[in-house]
N, C-alpha and C. Protein backbone atom coordinates (compact mmCIF):
# COMPACT_ATOMS: atom_id res chain seq x y z
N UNK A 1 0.85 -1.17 0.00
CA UNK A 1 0.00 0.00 0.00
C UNK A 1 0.90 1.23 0.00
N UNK A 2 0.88 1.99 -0.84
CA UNK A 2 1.84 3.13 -1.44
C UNK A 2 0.98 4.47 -0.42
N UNK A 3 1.33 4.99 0.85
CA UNK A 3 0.66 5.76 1.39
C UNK A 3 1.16 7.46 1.22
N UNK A 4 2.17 7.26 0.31
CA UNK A 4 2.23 9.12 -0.35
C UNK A 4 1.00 10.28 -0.54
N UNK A 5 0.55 8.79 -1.47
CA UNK A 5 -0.73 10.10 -2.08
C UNK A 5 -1.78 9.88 -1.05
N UNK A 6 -1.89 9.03 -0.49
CA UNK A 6 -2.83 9.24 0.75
C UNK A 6 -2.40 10.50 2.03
N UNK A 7 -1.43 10.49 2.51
CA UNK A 7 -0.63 11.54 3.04
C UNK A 7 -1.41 12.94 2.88
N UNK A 8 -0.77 13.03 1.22
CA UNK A 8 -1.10 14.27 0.50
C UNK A 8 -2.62 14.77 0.90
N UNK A 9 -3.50 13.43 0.96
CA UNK A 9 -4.54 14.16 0.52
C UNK A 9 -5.74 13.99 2.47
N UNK A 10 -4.82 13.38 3.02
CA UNK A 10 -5.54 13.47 4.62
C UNK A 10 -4.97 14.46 5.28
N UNK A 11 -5.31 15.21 6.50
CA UNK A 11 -4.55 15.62 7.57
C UNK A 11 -4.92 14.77 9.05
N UNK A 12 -3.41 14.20 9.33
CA UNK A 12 -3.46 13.63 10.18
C UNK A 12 -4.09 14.12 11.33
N UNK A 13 -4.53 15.62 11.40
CA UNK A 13 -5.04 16.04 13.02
C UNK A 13 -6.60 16.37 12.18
N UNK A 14 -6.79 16.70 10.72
CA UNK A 14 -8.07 16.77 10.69
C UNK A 14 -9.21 16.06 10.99
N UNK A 15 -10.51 16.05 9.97
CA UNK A 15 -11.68 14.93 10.32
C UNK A 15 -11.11 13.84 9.41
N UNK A 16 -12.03 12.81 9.88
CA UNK A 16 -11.93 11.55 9.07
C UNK A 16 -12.49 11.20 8.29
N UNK A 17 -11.81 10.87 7.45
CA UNK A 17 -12.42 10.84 5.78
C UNK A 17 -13.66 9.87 5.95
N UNK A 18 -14.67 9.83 4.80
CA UNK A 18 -15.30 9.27 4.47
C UNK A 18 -14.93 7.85 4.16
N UNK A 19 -14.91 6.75 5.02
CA UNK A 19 -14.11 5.79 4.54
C UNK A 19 -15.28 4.72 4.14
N UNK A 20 -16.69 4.67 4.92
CA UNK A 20 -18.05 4.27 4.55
C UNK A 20 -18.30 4.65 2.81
N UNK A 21 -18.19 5.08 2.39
CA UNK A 21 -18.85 5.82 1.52
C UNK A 21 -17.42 5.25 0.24
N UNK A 22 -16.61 4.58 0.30
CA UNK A 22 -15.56 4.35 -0.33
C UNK A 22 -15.59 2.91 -0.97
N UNK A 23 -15.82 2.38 -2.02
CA UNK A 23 -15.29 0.84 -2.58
C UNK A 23 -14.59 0.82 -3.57
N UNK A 24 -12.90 0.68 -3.10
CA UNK A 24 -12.36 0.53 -4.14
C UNK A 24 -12.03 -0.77 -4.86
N UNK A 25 -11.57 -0.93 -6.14
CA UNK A 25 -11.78 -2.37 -6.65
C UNK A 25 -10.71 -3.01 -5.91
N UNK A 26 -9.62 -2.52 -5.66
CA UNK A 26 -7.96 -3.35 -5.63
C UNK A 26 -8.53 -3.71 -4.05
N UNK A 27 -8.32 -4.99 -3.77
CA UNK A 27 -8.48 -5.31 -2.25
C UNK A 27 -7.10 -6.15 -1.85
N UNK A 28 -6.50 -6.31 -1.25
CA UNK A 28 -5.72 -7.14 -0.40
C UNK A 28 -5.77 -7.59 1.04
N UNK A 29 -4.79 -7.50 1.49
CA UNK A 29 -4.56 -8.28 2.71
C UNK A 29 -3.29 -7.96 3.24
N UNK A 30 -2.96 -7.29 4.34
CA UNK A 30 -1.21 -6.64 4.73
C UNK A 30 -1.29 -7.19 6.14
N UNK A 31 0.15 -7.77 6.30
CA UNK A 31 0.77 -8.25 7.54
C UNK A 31 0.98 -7.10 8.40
N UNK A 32 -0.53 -6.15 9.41
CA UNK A 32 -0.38 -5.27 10.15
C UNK A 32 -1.52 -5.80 11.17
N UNK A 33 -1.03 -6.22 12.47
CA UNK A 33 -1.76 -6.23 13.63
C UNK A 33 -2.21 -5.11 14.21
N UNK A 34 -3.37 -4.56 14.69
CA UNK A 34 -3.61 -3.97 16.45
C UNK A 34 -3.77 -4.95 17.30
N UNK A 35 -2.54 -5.35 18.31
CA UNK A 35 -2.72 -5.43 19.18
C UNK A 35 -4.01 -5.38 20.37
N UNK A 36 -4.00 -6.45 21.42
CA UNK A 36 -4.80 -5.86 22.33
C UNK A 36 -4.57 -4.81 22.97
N UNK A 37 -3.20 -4.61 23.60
CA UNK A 37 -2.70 -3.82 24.05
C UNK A 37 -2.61 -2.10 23.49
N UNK A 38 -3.15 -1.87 22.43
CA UNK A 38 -3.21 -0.83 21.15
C UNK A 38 -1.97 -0.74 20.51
N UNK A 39 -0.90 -1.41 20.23
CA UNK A 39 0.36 -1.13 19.28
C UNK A 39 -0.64 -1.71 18.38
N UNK A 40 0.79 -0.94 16.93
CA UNK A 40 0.06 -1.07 15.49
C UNK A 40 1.79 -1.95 15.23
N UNK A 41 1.41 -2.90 15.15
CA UNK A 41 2.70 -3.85 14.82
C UNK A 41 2.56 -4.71 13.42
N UNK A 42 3.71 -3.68 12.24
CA UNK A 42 3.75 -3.68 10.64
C UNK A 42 4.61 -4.84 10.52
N UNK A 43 4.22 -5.93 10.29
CA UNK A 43 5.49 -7.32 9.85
C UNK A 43 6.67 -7.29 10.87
N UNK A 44 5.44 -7.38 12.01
CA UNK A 44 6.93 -7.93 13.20
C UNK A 44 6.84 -6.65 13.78
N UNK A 45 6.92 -5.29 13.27
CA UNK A 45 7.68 -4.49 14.36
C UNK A 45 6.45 -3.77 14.83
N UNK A 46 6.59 -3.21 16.12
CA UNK A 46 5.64 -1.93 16.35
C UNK A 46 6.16 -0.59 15.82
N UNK A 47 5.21 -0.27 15.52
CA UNK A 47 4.78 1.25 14.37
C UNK A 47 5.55 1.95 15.84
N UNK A 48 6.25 2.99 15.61
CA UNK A 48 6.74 3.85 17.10
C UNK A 48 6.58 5.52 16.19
N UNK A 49 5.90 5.32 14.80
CA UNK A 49 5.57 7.26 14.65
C UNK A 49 4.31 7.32 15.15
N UNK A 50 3.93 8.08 15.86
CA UNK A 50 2.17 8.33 16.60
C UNK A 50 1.44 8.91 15.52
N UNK A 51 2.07 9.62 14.68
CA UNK A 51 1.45 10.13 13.62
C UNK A 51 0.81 9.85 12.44
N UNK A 52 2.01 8.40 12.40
CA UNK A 52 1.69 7.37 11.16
C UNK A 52 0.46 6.41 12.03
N UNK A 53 0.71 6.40 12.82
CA UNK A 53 -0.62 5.58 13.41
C UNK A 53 -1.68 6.13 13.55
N UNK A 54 -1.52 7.40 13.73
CA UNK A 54 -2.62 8.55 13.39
C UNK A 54 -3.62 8.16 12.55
N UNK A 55 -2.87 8.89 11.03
CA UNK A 55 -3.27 8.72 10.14
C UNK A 55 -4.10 7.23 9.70
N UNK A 56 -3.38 6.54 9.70
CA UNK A 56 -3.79 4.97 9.93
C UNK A 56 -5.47 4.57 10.26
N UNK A 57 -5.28 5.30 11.29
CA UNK A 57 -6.70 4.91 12.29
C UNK A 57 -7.57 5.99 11.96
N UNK A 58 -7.50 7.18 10.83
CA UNK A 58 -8.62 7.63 10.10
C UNK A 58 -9.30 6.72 9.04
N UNK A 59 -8.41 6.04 8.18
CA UNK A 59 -8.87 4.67 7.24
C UNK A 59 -9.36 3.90 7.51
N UNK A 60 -9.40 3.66 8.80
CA UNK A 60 -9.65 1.83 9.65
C UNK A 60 -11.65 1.97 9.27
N UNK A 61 -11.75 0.74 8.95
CA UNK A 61 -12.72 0.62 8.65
C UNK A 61 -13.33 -0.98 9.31
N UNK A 62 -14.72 -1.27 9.80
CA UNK A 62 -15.12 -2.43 10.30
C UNK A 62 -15.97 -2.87 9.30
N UNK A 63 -15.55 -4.55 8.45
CA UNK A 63 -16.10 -4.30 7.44
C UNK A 63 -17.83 -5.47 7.79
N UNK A 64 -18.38 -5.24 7.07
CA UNK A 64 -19.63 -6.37 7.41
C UNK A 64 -19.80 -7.41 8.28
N UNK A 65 -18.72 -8.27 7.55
CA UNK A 65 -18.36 -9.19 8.11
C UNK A 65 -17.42 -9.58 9.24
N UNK A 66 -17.41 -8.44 10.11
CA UNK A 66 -16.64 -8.19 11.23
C UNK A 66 -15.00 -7.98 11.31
N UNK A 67 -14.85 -7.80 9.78
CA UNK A 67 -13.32 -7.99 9.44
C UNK A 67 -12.73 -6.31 9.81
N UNK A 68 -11.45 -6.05 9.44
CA UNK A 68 -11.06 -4.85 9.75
C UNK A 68 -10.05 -4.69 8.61
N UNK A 69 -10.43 -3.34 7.82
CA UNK A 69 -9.67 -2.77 6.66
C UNK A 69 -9.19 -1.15 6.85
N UNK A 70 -7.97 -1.39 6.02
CA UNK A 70 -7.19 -0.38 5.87
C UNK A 70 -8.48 0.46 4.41
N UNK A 71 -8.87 1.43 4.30
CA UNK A 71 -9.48 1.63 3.02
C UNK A 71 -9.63 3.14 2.55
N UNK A 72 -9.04 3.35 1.04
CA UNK A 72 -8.81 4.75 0.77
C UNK A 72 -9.18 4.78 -0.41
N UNK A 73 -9.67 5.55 -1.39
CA UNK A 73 -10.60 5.67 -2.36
C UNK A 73 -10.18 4.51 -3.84
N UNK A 74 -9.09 4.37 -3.88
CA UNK A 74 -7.87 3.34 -4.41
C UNK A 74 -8.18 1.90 -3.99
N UNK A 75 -8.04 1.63 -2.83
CA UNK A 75 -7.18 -0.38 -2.01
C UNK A 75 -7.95 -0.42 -1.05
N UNK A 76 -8.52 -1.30 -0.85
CA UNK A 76 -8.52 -2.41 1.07
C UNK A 76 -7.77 -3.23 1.30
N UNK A 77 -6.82 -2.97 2.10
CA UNK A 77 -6.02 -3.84 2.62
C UNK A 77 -6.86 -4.31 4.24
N UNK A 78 -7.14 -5.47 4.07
CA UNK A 78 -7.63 -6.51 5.26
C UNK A 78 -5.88 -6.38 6.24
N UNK A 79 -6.83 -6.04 7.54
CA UNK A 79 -5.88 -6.47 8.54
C UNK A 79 -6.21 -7.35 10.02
N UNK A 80 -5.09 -7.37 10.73
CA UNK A 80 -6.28 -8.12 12.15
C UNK A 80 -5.79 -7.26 13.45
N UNK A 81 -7.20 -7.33 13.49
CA UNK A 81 -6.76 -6.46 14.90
C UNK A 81 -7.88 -7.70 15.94
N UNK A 82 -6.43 -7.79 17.45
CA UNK A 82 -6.63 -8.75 18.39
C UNK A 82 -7.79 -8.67 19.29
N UNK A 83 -7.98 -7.35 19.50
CA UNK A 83 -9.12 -7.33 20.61
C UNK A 83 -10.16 -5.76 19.74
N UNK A 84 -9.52 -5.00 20.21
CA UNK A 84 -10.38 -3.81 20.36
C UNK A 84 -9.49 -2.92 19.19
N UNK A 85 -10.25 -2.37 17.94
CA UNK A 85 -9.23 -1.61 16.86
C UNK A 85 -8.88 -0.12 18.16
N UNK A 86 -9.01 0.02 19.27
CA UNK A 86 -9.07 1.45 19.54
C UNK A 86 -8.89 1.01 20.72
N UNK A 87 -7.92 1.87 21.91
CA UNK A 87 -7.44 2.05 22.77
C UNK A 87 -7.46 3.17 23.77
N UNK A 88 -8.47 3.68 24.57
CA UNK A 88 -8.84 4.94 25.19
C UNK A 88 -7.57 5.33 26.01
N UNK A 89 -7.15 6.54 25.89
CA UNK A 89 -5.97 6.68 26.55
C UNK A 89 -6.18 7.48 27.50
N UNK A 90 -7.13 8.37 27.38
CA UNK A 90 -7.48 9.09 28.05
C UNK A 90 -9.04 10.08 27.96
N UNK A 91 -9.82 10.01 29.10
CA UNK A 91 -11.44 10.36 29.16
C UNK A 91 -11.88 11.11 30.17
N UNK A 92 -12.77 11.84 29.60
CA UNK A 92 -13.59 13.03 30.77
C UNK A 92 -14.89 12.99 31.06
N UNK A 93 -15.41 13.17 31.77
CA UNK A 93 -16.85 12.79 32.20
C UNK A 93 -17.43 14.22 32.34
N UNK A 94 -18.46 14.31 31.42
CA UNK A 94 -18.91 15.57 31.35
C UNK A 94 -20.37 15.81 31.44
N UNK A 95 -21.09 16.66 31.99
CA UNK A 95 -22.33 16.82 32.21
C UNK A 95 -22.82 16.95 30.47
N UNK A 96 -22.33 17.45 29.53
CA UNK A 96 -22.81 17.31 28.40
C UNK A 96 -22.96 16.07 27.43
N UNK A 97 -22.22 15.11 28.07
CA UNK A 97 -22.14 13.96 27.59
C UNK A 97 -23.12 12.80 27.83
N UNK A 98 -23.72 12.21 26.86
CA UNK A 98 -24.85 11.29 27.39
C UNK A 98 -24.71 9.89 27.88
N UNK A 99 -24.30 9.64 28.99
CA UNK A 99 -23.64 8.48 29.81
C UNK A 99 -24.91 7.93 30.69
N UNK A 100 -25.27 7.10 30.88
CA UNK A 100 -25.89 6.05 31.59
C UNK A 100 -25.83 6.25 32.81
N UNK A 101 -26.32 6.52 33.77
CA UNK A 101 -25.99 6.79 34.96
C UNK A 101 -25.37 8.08 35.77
């Protein structure tokens, strides 16, 4: 997955693209885990740019069939993620927020 022109055309701190709304023909399959623990570990190693993982986790997509894809107007690359694609690092409890209790 050639992620230049994807780069170009996301901002890693902006919103997240439309990734619902996306089927591209080229599909694959890439040797990239999430972890339970939340590392993004690429063929063996853990990912250590926060940024590239950033970006990353604007694409992530849950597909029908409970699978999990990389997906940008171009490719799906199928990946596996172990427990949870997302890892809360940190949370606020706010009277504006609609919480249960």
């Amino acid at each position: 997955m050639d992620l230049e022109p994807l780069v170009a055309q996301i901002d890693p701190e902006g919103e997240i693209p439309p990734v619902g709304g996306w089927h591209p023909e080229h599909e694959g399959e890439m040797d990239l885990v999430i972890a339970a623990d939340g590392r993004w570990i690429h063929e063996g190693t853990v990912m250590s740019r926060p940024r590239l993982v950033r970006l990353l986790s604007t694409i992530l997509r849950r597909e029908a069939d409970g699978r999990h894809a990389l997906v940008t107007p171009a490719e799906k690359q199928l990946i596996r993620v172990e427990d949870c694609a997302f890892l809360v690092v940190d949370a606020e409890r706010g009277a504006d927020l609609a919480c249960g209790g």
